[in-house]
C-alpha atoms as a PDB file:
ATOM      1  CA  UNK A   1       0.000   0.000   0.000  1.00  0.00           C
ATOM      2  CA  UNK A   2       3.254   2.228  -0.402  1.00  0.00           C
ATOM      3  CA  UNK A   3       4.076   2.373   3.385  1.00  0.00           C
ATOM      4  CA  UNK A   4       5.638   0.847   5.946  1.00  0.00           C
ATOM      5  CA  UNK A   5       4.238  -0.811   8.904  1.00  0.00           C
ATOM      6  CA  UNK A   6       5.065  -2.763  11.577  1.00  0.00           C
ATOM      7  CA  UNK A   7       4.636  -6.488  11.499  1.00  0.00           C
ATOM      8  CA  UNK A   8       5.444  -9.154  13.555  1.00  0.00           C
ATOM      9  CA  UNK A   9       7.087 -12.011  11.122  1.00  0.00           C
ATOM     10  CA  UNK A  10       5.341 -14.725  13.562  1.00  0.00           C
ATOM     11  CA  UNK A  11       3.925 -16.462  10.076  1.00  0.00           C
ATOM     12  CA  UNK A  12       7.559 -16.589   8.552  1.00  0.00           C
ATOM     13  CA  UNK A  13       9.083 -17.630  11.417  1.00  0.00           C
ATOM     14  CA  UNK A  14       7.122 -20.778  11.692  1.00  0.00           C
ATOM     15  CA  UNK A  15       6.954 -21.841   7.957  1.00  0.00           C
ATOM     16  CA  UNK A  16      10.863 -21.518   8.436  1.00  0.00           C
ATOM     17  CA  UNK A  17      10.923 -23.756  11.620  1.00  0.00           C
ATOM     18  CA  UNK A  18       8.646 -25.944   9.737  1.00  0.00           C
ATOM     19  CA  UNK A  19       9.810 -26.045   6.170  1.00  0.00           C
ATOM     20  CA  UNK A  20       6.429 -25.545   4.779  1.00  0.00           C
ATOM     21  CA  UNK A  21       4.955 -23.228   2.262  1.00  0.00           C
ATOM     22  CA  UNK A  22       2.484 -20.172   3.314  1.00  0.00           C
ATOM     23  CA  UNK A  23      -0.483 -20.033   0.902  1.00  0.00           C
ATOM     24  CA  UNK A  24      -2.346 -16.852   1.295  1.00  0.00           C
ATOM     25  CA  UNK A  25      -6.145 -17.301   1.550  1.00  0.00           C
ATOM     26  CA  UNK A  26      -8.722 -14.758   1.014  1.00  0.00           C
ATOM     27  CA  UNK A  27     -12.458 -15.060   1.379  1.00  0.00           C
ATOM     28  CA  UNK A  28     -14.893 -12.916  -0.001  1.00  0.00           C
ATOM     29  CA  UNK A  29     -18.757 -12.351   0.184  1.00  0.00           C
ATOM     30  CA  UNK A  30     -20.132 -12.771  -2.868  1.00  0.00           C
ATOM     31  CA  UNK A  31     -23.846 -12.753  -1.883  1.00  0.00           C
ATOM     32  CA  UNK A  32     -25.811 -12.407   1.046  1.00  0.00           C
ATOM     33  CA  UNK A  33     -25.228 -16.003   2.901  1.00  0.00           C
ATOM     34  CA  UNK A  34     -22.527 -16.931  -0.012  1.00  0.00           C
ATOM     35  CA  UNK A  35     -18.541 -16.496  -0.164  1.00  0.00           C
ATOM     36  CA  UNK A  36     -15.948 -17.286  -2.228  1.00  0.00           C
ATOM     37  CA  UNK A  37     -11.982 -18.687  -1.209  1.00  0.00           C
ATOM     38  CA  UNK A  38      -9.610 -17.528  -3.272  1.00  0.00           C
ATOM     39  CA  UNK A  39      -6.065 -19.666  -2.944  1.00  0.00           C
ATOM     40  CA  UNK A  40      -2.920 -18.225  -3.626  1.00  0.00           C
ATOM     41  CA  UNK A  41       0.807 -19.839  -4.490  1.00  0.00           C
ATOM     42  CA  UNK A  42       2.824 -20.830  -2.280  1.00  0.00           C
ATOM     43  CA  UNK A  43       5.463 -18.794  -0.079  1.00  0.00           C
ATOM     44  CA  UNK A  44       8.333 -20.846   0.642  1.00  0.00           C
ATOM     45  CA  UNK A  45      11.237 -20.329   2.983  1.00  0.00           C
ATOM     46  CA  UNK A  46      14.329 -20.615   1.560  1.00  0.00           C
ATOM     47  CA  UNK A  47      16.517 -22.663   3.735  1.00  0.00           C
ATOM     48  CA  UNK A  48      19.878 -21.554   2.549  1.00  0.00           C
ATOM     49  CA  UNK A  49      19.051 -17.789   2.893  1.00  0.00           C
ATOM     50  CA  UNK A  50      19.662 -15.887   5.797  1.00  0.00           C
ATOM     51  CA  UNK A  51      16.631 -16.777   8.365  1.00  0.00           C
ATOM     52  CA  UNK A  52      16.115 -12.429   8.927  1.00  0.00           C
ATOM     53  CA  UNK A  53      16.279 -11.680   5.481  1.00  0.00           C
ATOM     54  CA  UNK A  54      14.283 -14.600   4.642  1.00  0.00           C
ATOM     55  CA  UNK A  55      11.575 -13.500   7.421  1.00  0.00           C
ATOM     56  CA  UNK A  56      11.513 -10.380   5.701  1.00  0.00           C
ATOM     57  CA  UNK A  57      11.248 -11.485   2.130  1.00  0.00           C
ATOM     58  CA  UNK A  58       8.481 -13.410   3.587  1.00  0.00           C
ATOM     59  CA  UNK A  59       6.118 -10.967   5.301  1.00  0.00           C
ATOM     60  CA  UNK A  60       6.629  -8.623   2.319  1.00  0.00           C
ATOM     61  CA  UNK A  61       5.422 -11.124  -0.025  1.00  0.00           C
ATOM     62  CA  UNK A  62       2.174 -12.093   2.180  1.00  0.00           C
ATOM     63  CA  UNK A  63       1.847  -8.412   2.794  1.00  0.00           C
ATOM     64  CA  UNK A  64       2.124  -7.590  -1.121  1.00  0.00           C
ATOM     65  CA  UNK A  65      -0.683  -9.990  -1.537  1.00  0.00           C
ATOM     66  CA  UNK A  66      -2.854  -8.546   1.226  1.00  0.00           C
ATOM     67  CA  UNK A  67      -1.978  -5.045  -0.362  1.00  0.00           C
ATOM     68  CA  UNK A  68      -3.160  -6.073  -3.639  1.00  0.00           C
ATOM     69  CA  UNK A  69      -6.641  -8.155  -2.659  1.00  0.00           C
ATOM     70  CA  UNK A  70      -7.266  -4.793  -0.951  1.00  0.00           C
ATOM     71  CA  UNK A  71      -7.259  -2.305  -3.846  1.00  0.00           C
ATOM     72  CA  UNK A  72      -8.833  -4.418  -6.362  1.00  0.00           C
ATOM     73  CA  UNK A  73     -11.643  -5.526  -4.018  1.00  0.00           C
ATOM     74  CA  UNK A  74     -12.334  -2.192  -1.430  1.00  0.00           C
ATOM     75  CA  UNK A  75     -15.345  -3.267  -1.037  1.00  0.00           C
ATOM     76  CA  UNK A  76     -14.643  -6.147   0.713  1.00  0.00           C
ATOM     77  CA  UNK A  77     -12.164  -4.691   3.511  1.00  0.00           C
ATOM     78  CA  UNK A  78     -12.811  -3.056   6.935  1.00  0.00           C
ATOM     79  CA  UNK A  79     -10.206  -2.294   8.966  1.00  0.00           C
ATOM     80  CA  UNK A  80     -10.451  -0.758  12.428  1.00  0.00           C
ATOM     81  CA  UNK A  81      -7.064  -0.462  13.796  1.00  0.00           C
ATOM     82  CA  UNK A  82      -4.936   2.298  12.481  1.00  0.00           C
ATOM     83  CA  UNK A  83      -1.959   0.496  11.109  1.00  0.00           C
ATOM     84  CA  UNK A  84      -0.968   2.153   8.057  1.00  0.00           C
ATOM     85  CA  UNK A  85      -1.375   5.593  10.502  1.00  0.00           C
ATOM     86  CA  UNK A  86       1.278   4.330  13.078  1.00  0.00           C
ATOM     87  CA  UNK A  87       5.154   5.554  12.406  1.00  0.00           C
ATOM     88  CA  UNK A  88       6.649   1.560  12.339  1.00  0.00           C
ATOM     89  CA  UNK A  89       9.606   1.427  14.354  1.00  0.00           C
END
């Protein structure tokens, strides 16, 4: 969303320790009582890289995929916190 924020690489972190692949998942209403999953590729950790930089790479790409079911579907967001307001550390 062309910012910075603070997140915690908890997600990475644990695909690392368990050498399995993050799929991003996204569900969205597509009717009163009816929604739709929508399954992305996999993230994988890369076991020779750096286990930081890897956390990194990591969180950016689930956040790039957050960022980007976001602006194409608005509509379907809500957010209450005010994370893209706070100055990341």
């Amino acid at each position: 969303m062309n910012g910075k924020a603070t997140i915690a690489p908890g997600a990475a972190h644990f695909s690392q320790l368990a050498d399995c692949p993050i799929h991003p998942v996204f569900i969205r209403r597509v009717g009163w009582t009816r929604h739709e999953a929508v399954l992305l590729g996999p993230i994988l950790p890369d076991p020779d890289a750096d286990r930081e930089v890897d956390q990194a790479r990591i969180m950016q790409e689930i956040m790039s995929a957050f960022s980007k079911e976001v602006l194409d579907h608005p509509e379907q967001y809500f957010w209450y916190n005010k994370r893209w307001v706070l100055n990341p550390a």
